[in-house]
Protein backbone atom coordinates (compact mmCIF):
# COMPACT_ATOMS: atom_id res chain seq x y z
CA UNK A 1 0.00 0.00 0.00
CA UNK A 2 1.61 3.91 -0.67
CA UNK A 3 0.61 7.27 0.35
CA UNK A 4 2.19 10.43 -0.56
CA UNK A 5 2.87 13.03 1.53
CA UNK A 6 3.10 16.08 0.66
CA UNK A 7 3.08 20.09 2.23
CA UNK A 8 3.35 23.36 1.72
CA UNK A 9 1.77 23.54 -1.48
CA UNK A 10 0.91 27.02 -1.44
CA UNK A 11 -1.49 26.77 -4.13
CA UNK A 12 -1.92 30.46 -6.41
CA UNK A 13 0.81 31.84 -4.16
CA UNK A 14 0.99 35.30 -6.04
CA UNK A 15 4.94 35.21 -6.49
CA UNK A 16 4.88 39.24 -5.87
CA UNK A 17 8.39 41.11 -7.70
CA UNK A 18 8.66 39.33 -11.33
CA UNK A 19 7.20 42.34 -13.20
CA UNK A 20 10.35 43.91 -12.26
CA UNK A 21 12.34 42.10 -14.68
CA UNK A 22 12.33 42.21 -17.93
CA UNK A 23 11.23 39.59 -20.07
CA UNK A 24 10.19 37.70 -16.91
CA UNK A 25 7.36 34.38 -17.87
CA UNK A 26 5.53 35.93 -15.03
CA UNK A 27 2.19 33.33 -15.95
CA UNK A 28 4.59 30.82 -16.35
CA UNK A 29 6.27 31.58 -12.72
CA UNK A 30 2.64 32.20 -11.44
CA UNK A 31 1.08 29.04 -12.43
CA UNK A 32 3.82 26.80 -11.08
CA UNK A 33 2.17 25.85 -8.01
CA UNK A 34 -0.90 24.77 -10.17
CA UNK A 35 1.17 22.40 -12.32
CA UNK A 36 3.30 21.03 -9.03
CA UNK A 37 0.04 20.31 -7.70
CA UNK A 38 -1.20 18.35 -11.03
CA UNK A 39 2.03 16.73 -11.07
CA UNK A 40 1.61 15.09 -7.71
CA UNK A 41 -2.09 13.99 -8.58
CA UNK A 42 -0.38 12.13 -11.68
CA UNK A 43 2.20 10.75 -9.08
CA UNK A 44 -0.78 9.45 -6.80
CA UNK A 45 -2.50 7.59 -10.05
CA UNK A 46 0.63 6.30 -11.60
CA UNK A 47 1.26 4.94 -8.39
CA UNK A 48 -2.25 3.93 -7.33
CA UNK A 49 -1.80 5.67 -3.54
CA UNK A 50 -4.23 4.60 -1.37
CA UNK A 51 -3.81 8.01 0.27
CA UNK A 52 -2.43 11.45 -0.06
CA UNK A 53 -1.79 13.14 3.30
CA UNK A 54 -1.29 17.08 3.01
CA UNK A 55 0.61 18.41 5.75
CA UNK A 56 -0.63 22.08 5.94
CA UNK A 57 -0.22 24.99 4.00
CA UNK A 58 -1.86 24.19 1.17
CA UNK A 59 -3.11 27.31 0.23
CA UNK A 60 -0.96 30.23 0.09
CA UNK A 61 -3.94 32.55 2.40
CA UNK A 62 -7.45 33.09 2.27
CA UNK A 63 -8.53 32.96 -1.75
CA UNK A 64 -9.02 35.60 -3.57
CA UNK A 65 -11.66 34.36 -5.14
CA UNK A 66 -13.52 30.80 -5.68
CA UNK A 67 -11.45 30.08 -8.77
CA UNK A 68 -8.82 28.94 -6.31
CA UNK A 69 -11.08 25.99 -4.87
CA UNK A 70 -13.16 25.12 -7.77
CA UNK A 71 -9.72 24.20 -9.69
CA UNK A 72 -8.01 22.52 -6.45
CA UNK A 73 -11.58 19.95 -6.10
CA UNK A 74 -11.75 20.10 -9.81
CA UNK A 75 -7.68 18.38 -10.02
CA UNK A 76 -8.16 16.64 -7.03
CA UNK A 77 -11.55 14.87 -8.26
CA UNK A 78 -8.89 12.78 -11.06
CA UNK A 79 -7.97 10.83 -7.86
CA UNK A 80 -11.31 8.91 -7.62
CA UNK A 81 -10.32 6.90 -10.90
CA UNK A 82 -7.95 4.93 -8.08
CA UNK A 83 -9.89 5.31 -4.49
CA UNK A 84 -7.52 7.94 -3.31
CA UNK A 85 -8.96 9.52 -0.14
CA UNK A 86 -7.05 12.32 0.75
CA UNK A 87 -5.97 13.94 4.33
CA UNK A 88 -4.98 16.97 5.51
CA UNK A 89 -4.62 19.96 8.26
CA UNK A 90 -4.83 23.21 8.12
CA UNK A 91 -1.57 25.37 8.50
CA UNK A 92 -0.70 28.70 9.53
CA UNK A 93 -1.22 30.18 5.85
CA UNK A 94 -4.87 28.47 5.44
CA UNK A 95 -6.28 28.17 8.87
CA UNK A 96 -9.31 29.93 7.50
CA UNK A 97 -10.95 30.14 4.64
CA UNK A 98 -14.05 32.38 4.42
CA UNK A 99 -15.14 30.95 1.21
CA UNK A 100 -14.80 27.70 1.80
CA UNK A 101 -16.69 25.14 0.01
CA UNK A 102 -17.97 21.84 0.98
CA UNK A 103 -15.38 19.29 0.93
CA UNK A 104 -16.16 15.61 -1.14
CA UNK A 105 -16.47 12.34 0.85
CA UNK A 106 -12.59 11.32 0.04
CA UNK A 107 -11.30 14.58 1.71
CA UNK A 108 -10.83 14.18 5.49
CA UNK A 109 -9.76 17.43 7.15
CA UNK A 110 -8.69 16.77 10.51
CA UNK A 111 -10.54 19.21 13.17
CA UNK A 112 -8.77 22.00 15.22
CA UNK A 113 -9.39 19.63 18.74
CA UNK A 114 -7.42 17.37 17.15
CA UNK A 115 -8.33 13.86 16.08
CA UNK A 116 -7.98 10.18 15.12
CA UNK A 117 -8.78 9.18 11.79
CA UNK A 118 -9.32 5.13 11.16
CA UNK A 119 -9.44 3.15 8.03
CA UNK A 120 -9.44 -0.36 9.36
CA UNK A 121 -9.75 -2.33 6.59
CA UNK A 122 -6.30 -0.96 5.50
CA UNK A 123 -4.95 -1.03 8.97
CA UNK A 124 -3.75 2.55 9.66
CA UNK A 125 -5.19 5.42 11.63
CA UNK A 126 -4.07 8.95 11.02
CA UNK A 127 -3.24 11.49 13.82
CA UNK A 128 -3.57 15.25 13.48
CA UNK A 129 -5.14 18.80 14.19
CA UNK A 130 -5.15 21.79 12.35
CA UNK A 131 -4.26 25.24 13.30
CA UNK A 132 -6.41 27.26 15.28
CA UNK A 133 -5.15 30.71 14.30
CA UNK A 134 -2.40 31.77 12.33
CA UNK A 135 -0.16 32.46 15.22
CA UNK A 136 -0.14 29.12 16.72
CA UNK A 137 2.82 29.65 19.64
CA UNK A 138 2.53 26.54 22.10
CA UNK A 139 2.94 22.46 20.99
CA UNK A 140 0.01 21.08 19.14
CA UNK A 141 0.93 17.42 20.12
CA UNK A 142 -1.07 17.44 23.40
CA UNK A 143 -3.86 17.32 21.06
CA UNK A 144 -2.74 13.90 19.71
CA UNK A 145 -3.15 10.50 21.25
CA UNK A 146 -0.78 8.04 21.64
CA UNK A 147 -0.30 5.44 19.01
CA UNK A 148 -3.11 2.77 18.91
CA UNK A 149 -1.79 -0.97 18.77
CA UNK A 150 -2.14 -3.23 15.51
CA UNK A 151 -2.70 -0.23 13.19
CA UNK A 152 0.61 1.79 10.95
CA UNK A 153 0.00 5.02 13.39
CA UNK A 154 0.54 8.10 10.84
CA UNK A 155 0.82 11.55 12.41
CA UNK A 156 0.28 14.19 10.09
CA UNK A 157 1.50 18.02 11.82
CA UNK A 158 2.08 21.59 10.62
CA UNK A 159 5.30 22.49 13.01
CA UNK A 160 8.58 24.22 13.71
CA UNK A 161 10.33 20.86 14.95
CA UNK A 162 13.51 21.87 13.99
CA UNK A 163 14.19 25.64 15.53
CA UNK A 164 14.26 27.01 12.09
CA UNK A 165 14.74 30.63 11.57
CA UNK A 166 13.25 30.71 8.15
CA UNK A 167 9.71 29.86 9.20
CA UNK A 168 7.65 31.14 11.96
CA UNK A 169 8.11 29.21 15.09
CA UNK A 170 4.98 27.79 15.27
CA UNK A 171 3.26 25.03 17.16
CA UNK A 172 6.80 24.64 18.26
CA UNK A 173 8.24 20.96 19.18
CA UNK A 174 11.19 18.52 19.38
CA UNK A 175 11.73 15.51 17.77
CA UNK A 176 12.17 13.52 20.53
CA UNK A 177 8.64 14.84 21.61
CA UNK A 178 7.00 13.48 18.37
CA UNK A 179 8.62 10.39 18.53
CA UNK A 180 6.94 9.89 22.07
CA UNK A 181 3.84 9.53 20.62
CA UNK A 182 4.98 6.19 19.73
CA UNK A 183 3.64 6.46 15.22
CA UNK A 184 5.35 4.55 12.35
CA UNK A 185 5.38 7.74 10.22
CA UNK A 186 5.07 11.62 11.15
CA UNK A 187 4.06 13.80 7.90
CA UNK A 188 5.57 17.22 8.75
CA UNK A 189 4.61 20.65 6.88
CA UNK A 190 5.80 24.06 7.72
CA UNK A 191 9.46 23.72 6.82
CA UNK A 192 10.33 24.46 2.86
CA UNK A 193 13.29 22.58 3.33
CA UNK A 194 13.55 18.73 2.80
CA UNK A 195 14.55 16.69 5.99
CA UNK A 196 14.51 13.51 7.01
CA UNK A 197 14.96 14.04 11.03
CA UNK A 198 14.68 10.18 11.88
CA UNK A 199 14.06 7.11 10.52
CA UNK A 200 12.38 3.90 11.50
CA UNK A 201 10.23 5.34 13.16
CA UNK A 202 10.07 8.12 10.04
CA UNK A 203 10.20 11.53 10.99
CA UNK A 204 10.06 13.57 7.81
CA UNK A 205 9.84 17.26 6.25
CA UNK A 206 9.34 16.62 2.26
CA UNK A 207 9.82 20.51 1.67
CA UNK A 208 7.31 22.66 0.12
CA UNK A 209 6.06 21.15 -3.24
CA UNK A 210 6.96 24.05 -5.21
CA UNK A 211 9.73 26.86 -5.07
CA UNK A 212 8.68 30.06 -5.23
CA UNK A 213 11.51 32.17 -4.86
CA UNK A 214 15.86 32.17 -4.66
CA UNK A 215 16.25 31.03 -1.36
CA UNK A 216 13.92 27.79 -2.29
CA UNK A 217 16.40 25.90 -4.49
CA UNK A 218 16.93 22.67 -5.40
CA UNK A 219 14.56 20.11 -6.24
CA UNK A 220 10.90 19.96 -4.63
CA UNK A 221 8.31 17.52 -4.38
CA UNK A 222 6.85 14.96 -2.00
CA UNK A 223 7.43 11.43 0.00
CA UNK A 224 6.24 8.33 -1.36
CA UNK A 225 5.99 6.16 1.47
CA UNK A 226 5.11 1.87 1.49
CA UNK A 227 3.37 0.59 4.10
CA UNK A 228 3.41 -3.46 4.84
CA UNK A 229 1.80 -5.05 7.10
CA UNK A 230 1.01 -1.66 9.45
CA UNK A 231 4.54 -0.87 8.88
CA UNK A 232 6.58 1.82 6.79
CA UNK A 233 8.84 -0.28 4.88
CA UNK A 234 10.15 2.04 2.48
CA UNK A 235 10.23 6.14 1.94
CA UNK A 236 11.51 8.14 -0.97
CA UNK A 237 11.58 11.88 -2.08
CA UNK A 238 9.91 12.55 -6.08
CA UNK A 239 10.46 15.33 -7.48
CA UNK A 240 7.46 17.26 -8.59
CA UNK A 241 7.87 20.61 -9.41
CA UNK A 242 8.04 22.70 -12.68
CA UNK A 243 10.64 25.37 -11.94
CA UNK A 244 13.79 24.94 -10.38
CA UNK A 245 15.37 27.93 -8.20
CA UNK A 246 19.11 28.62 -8.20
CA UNK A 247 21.14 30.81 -6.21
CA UNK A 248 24.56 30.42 -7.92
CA UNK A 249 27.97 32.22 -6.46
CA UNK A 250 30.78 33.22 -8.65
CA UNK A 251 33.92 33.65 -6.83
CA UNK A 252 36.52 35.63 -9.41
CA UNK A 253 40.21 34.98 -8.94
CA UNK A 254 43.06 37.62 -8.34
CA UNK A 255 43.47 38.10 -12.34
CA UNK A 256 40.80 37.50 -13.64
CA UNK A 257 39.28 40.26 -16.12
CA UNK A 258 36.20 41.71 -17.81
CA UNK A 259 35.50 38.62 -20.24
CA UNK A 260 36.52 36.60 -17.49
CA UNK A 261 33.61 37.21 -15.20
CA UNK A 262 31.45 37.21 -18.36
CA UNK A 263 32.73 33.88 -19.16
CA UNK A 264 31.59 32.64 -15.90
CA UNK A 265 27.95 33.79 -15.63
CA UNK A 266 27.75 32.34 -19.09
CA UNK A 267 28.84 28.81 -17.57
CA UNK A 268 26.33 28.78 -14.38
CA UNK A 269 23.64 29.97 -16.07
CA UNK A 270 24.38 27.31 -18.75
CA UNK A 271 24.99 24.44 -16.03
CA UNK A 272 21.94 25.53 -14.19
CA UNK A 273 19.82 24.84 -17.59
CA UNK A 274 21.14 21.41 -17.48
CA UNK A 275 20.70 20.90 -14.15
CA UNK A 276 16.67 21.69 -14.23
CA UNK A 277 16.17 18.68 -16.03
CA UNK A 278 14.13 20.12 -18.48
CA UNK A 279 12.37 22.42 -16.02
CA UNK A 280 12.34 25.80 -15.97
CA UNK A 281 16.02 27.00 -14.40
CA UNK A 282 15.58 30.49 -12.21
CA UNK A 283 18.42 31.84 -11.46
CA UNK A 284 19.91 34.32 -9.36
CA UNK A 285 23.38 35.44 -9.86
CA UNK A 286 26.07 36.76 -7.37
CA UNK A 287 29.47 37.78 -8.57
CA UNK A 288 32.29 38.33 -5.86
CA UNK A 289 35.94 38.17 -5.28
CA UNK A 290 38.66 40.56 -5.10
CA UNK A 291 39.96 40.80 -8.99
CA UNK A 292 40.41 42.58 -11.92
CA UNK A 293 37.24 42.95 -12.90
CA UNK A 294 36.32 45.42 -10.67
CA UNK A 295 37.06 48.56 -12.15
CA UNK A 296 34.56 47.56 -14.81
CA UNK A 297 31.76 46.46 -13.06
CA UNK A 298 32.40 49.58 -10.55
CA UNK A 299 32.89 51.55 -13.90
CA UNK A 300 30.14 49.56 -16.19
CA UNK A 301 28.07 47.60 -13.91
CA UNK A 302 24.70 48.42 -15.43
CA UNK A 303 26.06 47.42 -18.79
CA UNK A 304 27.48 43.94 -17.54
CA UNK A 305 24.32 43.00 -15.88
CA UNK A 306 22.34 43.91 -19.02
CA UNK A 307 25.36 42.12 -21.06
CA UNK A 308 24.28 38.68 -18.70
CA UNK A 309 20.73 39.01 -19.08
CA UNK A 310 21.13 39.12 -22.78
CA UNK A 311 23.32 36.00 -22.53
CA UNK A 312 20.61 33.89 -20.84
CA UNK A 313 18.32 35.00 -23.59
CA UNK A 314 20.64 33.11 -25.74
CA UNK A 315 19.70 29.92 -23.74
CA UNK A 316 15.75 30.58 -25.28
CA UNK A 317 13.63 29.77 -22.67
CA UNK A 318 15.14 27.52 -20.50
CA UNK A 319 16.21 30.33 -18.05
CA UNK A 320 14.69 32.90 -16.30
CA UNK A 321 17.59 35.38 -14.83
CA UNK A 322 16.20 37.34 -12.19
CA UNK A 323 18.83 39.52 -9.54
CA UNK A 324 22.40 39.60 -10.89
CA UNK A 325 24.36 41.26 -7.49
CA UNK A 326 27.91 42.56 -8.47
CA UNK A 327 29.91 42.23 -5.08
CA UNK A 328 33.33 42.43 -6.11
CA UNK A 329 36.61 44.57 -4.52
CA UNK A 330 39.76 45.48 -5.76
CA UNK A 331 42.47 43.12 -6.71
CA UNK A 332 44.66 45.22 -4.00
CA UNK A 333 42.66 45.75 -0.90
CA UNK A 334 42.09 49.26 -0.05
CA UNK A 335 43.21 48.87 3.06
CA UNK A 336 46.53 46.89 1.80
CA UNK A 337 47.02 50.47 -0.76
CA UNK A 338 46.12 52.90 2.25
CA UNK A 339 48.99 51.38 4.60
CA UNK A 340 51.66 51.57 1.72
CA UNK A 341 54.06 54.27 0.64
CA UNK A 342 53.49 56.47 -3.03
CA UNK A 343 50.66 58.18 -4.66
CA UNK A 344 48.20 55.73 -4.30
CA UNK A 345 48.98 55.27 -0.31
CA UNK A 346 48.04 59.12 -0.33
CA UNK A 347 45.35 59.64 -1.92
CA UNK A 348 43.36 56.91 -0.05
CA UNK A 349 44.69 57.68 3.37
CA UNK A 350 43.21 61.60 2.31
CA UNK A 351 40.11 59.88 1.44
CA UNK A 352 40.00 58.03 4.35
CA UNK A 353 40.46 61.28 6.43
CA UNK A 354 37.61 63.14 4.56
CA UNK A 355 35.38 60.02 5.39
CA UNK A 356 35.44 60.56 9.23
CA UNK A 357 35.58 64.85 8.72
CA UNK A 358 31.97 65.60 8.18
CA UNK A 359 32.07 69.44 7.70
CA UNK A 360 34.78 68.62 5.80
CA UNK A 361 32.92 66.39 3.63
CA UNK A 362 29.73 68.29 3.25
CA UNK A 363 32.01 71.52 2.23
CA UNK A 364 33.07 69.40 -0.86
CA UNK A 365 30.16 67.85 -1.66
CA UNK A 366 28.16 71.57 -1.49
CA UNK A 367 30.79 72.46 -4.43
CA UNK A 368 29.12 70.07 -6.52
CA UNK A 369 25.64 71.83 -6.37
CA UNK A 370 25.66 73.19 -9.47
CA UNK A 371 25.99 69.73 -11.24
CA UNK A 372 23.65 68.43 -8.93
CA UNK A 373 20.52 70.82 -10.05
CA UNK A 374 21.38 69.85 -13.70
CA UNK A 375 21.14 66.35 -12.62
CA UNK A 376 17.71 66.66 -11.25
CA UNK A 377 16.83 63.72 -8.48
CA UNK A 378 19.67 61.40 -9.39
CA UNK A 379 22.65 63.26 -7.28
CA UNK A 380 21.38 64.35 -3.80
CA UNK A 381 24.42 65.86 -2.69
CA UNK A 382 22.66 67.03 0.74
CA UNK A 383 22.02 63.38 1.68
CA UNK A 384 24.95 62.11 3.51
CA UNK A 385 23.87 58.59 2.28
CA UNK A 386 24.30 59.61 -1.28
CA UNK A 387 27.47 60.82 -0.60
CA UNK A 388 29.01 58.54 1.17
CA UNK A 389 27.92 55.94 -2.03
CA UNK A 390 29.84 58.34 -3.99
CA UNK A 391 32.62 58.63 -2.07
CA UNK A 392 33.11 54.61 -1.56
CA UNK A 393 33.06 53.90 -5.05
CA UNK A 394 35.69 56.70 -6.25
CA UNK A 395 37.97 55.30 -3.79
CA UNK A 396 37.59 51.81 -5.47
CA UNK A 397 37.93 52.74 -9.00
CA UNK A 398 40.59 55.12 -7.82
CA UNK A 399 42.53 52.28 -6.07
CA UNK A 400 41.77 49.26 -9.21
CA UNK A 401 43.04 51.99 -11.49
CA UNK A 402 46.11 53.11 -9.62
CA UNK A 403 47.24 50.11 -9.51
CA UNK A 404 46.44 48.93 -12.37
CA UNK A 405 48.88 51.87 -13.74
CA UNK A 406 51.62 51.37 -11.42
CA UNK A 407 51.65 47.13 -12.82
């Protein structure tokens, strides 16, 4: 017998920030967490699950609208062909739902006391509760019983078992309290990450079903778990989803140049393609390192970002770039320059020296008023902020091309 579990589906989530880029498949994006979600009801019939457990989350908030149910009950009705019934709880995203409609006769939401689900001709009896309230800040689990004998005990949760900082720490527990309650399998949901935080008895996190943004990469999906003779016997991660987020790091050596660094965003955002597997690759580039580049992206760094985006067009559309960050120093620290003898050594320890002089500082920056009104908003020489931008990056480019002219 299987059953999938599955969590933080976050079904329409609204994926808020893609119209900022240009060229971005914002529907595409968008409608991810629709086909995720049809991708694990094909899972469930290919494999003929006898049940798909839904740890919370689910929705992404309150619907907008009813389109958001009618399609969920309308993809979820496929699963009938096979006698899937289908559990779940309620999670800090979708505790309520004002427009709710009537759930069918194969969907068992668990109830807010908390309760015990059988189905004894298969032998297993699921455990759970769903949220309250959105802000759910004590343990759920006095809410579930212990495990019953001669039945495969599942305990399905929406929880913060792990201390994570990336989530809310909500209905907040240990794992050493769920495995107390004595189950063959807890389904966890709250936690986007994948983690498996015991085994035999299976304590697992299958991470949401979709990404949805940078910090969500890798692959996503579900569990598909076997149970024989009221026992797990085997549990393995699917991949389900449609677009796969990357948050790739280019570290630049000492020498290396212009072409260099455009050589390199050119190879991750070419290795990211591949690695999708024929899903949609995301990407978010950051480019750091102390190294000859940096003159030029201090110097051109609006033209080398557009310079990448128009390389991942080349890929067609097997890429979506989104935030390209250009983080990268001098191949000579400033500070390394500044303690040194010469020119250079003088100019930056002057710099240096204006930096900490304030009346100093806003005396030279008044002088440039008159460019300032011809620049309209962009130069704000009366905001110390501004200024001290300005001042930071003429002291790079003044440093990467010093010594640049010294070599």
């Amino acid at each position: 017998m299987k059953l999938v579990h599955a969590a933080d589906l976050h079904v329409d989530s609204p994926m808020l920030g893609l119209s900022r880029y240009e060229g971005a498949p914002v529907e595409r994006l968008r409608g991810a967490t629709r086909r995720a979600f049809e991708g694990l009801v094909e899972l469930c019939l290919r494999e003929r699950a006898r049940f798909l457990v839904l740890a919370g989350d689910v929705f992404d908030d309150d619907w907008r609208d009813m389109n958001t149910g009618l399609w969920f009950l309308k993809a979820l009705g496929r699963l009938r062909e096979v006698g899937t019934d289908v559990v779940l709880v309620r999670g800090n995203h979708d505790f309520q739902l004002t427009a709710a409609l009537a759930w069918p006769s194969y969907l068992h939401e668990l109830s807010k006391e908390g309760e015990s689900l059988r189905f004894e001709r298969e032998g297993v009896v699921f455990h759970g509760a769903s949220f309250p309230s959105r802000h759910v800040h004590e343990s759920l689990l006095p809410r579930y019983c212990h495990a019953l004998q001669g039945l495969c005990n599942v305990g399905v949760l929406h929880t913060n078992a792990t201390a994570s900082r990336e989530h809310g720490d909500y209905a907040p527990c240990t794992v050493e309290d769920l495995l107390d309650k004595g189950y063959d399998y807890f389904a966890l949901g709250h936690v986007h990450r994948r983690a498996v935080l015991h085994r035999a008895p299976w304590v697992v996190y299958p991470g949401n079903l979709q990404g949805r943004q940078f910090r969500e990469d890798g692959p996503k999906g579900c569990m598909l778990v076997e149970i024989d003779e009221a026992r797990v016997s085997s549990a393995r991660f699917v991949d389900t989803s449609v677009v796969r987020w990357f948050d790739r790091r280019i570290t630049l050596a000492t020498d290396d140049d212009l072409d260099a660094l455009l050589a390199r965003a050119r190879e991750e955002l070419r290795a990211a393609a591949g690695a999708s597997e024929g899903r949609l690759a995301a990407v978010r580039l950051s480019v750091e390192g102390a190294c000859a580049a940096h003159a030029a992206v201090i110097d051109r760094g609006g033209w080398i970002v557009d310079q990448i985006r128009a390389d991942a067009t080349d890929l067609d559309d097997a890429v979506f770039l989104g935030e390209v960050r250009l983080d990268t120093a001098p191949a000579a620290t400033i500070e390394a320059l500044r303690a040194a003898q010469g020119l250079v050594a003088e100019l930056l320890r002057e710099i240096e020296r204006l930096r900490a002089d304030e009346v100093d500082l806003a005396a030279h920056a008044s002088a440039l008023a008159p460019i300032a009104n011809k620049a309209g908003d962009v130069v704000d020489v009366e905001d110390p902020a501004f200024v001290a931008r300005v001042l930071d990056a003429a002291e790079a480019l003044l440093a990467q091309r010093l010594t640049e002219g010294e070599g």
